[in-house]
PDB file of N, CA and C in Angstrom:
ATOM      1  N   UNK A   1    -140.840-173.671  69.195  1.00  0.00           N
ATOM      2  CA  UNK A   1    -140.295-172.726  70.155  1.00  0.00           C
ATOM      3  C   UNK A   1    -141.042-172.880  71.478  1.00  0.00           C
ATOM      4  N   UNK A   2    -140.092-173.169  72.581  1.00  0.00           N
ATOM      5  CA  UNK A   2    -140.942-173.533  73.745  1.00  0.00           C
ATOM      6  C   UNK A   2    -141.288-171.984  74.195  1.00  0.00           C
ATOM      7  N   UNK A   3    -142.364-171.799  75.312  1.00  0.00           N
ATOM      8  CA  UNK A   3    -142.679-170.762  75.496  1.00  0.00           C
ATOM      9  C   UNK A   3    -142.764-170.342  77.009  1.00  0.00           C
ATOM     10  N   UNK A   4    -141.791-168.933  77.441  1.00  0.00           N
ATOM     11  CA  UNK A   4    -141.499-169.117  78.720  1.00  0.00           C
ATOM     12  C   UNK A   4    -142.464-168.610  79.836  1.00  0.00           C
ATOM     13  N   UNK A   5    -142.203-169.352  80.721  1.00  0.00           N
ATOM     14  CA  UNK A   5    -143.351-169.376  82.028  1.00  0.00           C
ATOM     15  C   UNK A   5    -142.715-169.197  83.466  1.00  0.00           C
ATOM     16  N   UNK A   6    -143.571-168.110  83.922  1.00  0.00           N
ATOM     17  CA  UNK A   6    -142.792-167.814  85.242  1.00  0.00           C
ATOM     18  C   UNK A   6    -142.866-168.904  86.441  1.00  0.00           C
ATOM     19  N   UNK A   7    -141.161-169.059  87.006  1.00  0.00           N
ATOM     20  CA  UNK A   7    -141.243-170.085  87.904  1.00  0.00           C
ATOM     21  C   UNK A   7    -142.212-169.865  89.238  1.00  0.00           C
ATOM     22  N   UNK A   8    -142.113-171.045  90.059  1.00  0.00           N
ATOM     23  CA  UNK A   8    -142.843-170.778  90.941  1.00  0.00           C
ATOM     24  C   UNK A   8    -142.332-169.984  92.032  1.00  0.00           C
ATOM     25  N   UNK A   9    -141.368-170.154  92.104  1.00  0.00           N
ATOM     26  CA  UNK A   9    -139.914-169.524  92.915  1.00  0.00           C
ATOM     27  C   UNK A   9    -140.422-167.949  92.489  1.00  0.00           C
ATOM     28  N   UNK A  10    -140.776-166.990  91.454  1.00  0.00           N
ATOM     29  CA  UNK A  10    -140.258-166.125  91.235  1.00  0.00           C
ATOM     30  C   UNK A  10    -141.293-164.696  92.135  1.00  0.00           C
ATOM     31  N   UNK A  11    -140.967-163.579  92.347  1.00  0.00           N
ATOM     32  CA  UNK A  11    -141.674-162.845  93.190  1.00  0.00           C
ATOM     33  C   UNK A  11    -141.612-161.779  92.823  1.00  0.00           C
ATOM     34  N   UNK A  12    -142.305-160.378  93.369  1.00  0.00           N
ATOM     35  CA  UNK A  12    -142.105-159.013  93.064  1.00  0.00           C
ATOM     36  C   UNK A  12    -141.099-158.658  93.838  1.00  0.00           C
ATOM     37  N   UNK A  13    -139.880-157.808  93.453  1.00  0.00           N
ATOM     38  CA  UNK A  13    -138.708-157.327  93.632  1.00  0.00           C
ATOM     39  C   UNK A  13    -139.414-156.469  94.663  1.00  0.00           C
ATOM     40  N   UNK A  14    -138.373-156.538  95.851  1.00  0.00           N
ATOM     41  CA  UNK A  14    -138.847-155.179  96.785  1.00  0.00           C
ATOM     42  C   UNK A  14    -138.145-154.206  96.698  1.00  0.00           C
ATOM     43  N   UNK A  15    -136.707-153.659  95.919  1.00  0.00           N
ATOM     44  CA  UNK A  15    -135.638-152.885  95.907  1.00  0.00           C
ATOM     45  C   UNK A  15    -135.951-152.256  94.148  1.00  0.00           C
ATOM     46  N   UNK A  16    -135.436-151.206  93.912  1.00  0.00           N
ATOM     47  CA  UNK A  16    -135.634-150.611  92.714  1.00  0.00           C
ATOM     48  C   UNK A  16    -134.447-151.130  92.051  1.00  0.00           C
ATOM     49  N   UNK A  17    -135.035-151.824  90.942  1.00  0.00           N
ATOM     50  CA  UNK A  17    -133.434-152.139  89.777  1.00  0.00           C
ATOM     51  C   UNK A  17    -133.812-151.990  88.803  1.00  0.00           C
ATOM     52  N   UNK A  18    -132.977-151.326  87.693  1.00  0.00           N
ATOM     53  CA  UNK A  18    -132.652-151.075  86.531  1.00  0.00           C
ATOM     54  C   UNK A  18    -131.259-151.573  85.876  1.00  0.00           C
ATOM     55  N   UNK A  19    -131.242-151.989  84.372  1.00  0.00           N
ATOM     56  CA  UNK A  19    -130.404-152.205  83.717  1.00  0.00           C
ATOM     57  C   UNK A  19    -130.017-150.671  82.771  1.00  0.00           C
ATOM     58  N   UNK A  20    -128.751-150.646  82.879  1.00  0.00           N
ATOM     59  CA  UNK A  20    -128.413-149.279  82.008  1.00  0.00           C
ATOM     60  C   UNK A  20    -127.776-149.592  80.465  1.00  0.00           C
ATOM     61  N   UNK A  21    -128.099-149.666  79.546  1.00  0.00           N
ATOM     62  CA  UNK A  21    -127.283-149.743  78.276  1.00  0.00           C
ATOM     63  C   UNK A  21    -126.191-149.031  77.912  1.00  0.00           C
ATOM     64  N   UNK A  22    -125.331-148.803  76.977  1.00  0.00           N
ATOM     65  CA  UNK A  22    -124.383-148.224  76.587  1.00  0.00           C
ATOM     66  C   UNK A  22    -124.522-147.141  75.658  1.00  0.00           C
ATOM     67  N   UNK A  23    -125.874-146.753  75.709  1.00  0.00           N
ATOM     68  CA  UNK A  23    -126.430-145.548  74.977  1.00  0.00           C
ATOM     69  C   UNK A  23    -126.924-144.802  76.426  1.00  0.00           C
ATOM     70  N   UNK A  24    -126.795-145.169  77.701  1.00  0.00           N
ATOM     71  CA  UNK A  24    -127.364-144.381  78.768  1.00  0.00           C
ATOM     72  C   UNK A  24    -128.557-144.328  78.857  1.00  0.00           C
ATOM     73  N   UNK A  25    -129.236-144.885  78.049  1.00  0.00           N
ATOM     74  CA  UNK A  25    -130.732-145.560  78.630  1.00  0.00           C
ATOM     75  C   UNK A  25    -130.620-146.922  79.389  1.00  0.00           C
ATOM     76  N   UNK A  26    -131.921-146.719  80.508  1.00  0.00           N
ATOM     77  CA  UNK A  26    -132.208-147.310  81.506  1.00  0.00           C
ATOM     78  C   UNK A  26    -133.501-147.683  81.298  1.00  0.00           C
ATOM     79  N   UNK A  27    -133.750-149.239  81.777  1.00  0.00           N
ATOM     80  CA  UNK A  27    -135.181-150.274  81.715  1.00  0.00           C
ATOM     81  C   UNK A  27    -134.929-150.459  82.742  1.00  0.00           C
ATOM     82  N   UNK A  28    -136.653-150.218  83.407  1.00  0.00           N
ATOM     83  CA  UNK A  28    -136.951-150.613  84.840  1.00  0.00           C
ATOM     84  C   UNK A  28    -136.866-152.410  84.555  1.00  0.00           C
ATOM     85  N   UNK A  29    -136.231-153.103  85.563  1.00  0.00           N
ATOM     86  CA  UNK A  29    -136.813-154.351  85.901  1.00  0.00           C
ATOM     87  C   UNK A  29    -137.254-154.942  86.992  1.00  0.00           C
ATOM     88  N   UNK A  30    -137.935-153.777  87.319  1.00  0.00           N
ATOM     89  CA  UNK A  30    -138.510-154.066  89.452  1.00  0.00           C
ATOM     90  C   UNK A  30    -140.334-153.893  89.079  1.00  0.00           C
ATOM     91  N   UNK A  31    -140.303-153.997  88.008  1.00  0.00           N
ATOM     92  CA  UNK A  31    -142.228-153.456  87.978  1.00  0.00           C
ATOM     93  C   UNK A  31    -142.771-154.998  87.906  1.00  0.00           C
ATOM     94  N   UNK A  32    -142.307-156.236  87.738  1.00  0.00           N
ATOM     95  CA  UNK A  32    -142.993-157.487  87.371  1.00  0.00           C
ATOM     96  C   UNK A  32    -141.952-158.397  88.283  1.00  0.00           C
ATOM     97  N   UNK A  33    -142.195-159.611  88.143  1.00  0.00           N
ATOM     98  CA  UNK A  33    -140.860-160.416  88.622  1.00  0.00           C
ATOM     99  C   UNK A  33    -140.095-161.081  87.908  1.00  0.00           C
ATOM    100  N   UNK A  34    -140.599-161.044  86.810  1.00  0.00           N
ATOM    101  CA  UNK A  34    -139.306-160.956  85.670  1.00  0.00           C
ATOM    102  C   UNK A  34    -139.848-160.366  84.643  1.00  0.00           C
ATOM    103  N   UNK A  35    -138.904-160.539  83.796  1.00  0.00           N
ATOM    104  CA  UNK A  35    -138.373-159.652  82.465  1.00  0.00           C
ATOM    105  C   UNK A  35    -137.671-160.327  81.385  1.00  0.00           C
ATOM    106  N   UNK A  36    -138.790-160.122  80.156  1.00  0.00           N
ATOM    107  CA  UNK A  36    -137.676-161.333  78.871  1.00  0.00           C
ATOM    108  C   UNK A  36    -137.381-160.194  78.483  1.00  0.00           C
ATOM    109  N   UNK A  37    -136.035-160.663  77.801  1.00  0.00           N
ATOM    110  CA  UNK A  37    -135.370-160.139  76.750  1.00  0.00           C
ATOM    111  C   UNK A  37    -135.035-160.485  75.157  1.00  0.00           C
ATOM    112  N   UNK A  38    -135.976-159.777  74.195  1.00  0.00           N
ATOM    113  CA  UNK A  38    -135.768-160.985  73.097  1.00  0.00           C
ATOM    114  C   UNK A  38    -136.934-160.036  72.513  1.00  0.00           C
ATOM    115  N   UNK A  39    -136.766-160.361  70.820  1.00  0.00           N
ATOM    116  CA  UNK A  39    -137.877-159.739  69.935  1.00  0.00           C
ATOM    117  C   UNK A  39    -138.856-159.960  69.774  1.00  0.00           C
ATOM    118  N   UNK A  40    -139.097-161.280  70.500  1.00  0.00           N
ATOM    119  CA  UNK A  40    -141.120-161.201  70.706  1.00  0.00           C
ATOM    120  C   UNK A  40    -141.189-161.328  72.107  1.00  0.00           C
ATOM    121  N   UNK A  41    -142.711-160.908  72.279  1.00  0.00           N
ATOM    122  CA  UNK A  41    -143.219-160.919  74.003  1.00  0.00           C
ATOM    123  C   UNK A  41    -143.061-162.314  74.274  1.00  0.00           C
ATOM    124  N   UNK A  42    -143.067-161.952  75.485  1.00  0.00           N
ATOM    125  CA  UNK A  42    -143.333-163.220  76.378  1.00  0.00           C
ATOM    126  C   UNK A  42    -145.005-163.699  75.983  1.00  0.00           C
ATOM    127  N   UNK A  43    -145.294-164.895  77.085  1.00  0.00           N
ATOM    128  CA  UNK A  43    -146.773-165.481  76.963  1.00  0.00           C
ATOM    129  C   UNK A  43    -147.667-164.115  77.421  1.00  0.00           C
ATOM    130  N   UNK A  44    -148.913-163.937  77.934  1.00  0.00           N
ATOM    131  CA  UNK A  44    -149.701-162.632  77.953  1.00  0.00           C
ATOM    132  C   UNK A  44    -149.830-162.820  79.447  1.00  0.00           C
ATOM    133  N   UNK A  45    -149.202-163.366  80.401  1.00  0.00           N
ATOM    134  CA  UNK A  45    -148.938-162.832  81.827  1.00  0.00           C
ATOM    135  C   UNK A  45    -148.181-161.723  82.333  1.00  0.00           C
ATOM    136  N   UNK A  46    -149.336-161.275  82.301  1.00  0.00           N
ATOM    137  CA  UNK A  46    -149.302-159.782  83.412  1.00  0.00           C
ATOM    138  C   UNK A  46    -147.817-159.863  84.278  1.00  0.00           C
ATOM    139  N   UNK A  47    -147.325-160.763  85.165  1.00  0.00           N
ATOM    140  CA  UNK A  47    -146.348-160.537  85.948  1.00  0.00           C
ATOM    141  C   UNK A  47    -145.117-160.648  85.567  1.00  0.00           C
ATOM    142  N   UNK A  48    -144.868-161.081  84.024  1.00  0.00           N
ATOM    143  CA  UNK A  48    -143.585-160.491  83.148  1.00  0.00           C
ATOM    144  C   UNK A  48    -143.133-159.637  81.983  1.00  0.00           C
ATOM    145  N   UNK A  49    -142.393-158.812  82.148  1.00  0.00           N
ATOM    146  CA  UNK A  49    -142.099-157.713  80.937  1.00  0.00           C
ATOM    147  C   UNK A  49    -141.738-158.243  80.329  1.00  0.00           C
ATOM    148  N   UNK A  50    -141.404-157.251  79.355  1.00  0.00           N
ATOM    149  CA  UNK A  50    -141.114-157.618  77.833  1.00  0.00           C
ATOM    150  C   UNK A  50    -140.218-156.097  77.670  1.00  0.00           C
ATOM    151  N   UNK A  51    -138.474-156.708  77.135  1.00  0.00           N
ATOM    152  CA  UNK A  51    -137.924-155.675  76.266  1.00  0.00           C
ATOM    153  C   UNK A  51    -137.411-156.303  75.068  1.00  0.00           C
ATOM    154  N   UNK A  52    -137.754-155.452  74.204  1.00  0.00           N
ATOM    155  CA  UNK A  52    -137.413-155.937  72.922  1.00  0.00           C
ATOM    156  C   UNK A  52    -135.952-155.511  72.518  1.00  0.00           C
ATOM    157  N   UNK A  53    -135.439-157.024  71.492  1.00  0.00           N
ATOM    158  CA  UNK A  53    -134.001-156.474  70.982  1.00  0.00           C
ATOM    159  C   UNK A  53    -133.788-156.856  69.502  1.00  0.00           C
ATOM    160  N   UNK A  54    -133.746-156.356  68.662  1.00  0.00           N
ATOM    161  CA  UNK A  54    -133.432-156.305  67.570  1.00  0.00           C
ATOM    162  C   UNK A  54    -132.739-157.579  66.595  1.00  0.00           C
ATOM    163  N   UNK A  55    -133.568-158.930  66.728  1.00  0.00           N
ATOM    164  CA  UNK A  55    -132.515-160.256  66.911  1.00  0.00           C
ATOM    165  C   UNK A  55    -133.600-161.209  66.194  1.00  0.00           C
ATOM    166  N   UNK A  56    -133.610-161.090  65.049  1.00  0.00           N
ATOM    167  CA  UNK A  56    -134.774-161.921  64.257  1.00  0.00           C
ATOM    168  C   UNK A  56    -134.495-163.952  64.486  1.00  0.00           C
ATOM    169  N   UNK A  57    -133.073-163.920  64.527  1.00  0.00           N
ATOM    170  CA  UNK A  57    -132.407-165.201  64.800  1.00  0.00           C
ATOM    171  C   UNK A  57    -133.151-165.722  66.268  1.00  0.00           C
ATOM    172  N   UNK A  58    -133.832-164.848  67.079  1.00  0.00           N
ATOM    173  CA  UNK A  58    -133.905-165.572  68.410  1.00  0.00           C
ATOM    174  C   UNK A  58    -135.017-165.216  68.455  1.00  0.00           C
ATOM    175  N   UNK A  59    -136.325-165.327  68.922  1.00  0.00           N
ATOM    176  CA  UNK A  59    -137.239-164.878  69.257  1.00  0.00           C
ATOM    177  C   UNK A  59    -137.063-164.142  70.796  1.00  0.00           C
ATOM    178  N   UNK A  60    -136.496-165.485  71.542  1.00  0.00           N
ATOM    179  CA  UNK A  60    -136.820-164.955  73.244  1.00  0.00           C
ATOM    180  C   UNK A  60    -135.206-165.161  73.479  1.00  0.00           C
ATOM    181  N   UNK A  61    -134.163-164.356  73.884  1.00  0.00           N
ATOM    182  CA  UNK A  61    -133.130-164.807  74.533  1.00  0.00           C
ATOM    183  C   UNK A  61    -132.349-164.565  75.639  1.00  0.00           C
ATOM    184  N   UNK A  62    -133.233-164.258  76.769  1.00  0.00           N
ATOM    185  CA  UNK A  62    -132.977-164.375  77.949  1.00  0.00           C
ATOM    186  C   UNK A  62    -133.784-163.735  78.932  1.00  0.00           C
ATOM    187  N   UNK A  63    -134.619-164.308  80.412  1.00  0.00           N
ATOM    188  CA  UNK A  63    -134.984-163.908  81.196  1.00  0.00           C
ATOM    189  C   UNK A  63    -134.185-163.454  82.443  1.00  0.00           C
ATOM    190  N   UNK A  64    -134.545-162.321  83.212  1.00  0.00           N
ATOM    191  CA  UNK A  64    -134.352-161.879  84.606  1.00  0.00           C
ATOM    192  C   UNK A  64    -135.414-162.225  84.879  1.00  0.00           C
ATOM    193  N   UNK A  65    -135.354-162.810  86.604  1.00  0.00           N
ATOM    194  CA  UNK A  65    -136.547-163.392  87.184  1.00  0.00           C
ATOM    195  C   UNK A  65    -135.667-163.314  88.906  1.00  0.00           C
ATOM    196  N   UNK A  66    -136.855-162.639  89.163  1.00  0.00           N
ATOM    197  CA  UNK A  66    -136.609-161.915  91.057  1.00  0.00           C
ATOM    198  C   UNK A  66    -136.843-162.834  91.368  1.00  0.00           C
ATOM    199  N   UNK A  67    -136.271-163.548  92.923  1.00  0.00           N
ATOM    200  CA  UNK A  67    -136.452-164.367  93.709  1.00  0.00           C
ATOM    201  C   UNK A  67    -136.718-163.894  94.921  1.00  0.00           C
ATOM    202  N   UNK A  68    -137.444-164.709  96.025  1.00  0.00           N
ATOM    203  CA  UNK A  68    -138.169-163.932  97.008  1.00  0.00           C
ATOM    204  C   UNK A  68    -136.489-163.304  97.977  1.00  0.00           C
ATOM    205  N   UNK A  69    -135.519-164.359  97.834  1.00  0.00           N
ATOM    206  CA  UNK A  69    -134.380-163.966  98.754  1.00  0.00           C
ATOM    207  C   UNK A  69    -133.739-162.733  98.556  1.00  0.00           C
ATOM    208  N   UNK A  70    -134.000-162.293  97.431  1.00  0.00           N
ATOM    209  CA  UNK A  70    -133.499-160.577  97.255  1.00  0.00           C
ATOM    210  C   UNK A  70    -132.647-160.567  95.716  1.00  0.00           C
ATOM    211  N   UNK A  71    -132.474-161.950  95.577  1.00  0.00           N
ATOM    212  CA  UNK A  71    -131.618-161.868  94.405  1.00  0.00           C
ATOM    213  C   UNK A  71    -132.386-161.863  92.842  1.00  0.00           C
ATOM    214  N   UNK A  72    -131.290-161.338  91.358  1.00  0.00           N
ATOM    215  CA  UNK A  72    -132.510-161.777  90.421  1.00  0.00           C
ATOM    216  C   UNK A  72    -131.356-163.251  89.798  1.00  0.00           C
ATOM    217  N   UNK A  73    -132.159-163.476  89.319  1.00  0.00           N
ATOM    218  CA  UNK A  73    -131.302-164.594  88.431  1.00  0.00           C
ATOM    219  C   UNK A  73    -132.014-164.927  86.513  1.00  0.00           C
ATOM    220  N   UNK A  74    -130.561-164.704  85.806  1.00  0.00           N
ATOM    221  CA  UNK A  74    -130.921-164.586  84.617  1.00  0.00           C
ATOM    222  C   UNK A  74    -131.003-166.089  83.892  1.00  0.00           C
ATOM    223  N   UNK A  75    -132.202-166.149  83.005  1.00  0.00           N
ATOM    224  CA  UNK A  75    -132.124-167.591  82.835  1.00  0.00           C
ATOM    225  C   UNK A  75    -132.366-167.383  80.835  1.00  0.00           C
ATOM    226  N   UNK A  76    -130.823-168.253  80.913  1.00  0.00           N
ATOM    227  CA  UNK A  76    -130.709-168.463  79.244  1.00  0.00           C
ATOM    228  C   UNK A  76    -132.338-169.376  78.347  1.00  0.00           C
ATOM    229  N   UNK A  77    -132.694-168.165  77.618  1.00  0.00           N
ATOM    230  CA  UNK A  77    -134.069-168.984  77.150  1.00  0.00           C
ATOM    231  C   UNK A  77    -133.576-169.776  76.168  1.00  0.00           C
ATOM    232  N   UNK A  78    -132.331-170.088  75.717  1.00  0.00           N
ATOM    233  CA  UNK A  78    -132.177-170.571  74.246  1.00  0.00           C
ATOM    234  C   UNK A  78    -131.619-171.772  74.650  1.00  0.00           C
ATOM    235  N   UNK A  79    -131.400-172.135  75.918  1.00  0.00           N
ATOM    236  CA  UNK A  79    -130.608-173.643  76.561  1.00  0.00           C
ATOM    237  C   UNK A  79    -132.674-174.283  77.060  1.00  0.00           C
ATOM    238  N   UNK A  80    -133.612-173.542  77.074  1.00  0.00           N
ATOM    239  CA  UNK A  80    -134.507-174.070  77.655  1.00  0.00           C
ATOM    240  C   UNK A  80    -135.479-174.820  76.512  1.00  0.00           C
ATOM    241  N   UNK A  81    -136.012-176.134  76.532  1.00  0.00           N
ATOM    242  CA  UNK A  81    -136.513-177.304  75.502  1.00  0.00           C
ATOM    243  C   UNK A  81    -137.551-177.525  76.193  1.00  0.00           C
TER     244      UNK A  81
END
């Protein structure tokens, strides 16, 4: 399992964003510059979160990662070797 690492590209969000679920809970994703998504943590760098999802089949399956231009961009961890 490769193990994901923040690009060099990636930055602290200057705008407040959150993702909302379909239970009406809300995860900050403006506190780091990115954010995995997937049932184990990321590597132990401080500048990416970690939300966990219930998915024994995947360990890590998908990052948000802020870019300095304002945008985030989500990057499929399960296409990454």
């Amino acid at each position: 399992m490769s193990v994901f690492r923040l690009p060099d590209w990636a930055s602290t969000p200057t705008r407040t964003a959150s993702l909302t679920g379909d239970d009406g809970s809300a995860v900050a994703v403006d506190l780091q510059p990115a954010v995995v998504f997937g049932s184990l943590a990321p590597s132990s760098s401080a500048a990416v979160g970690h939300v966990p999802l219930p998915s024994p089949a995947a360990p890590e399956q998908a990052a948000l990662v802020h870019h300095g231009n304002g945008k985030a961009y989500i990057i499929d961890l399960g296409a990454v070797s």
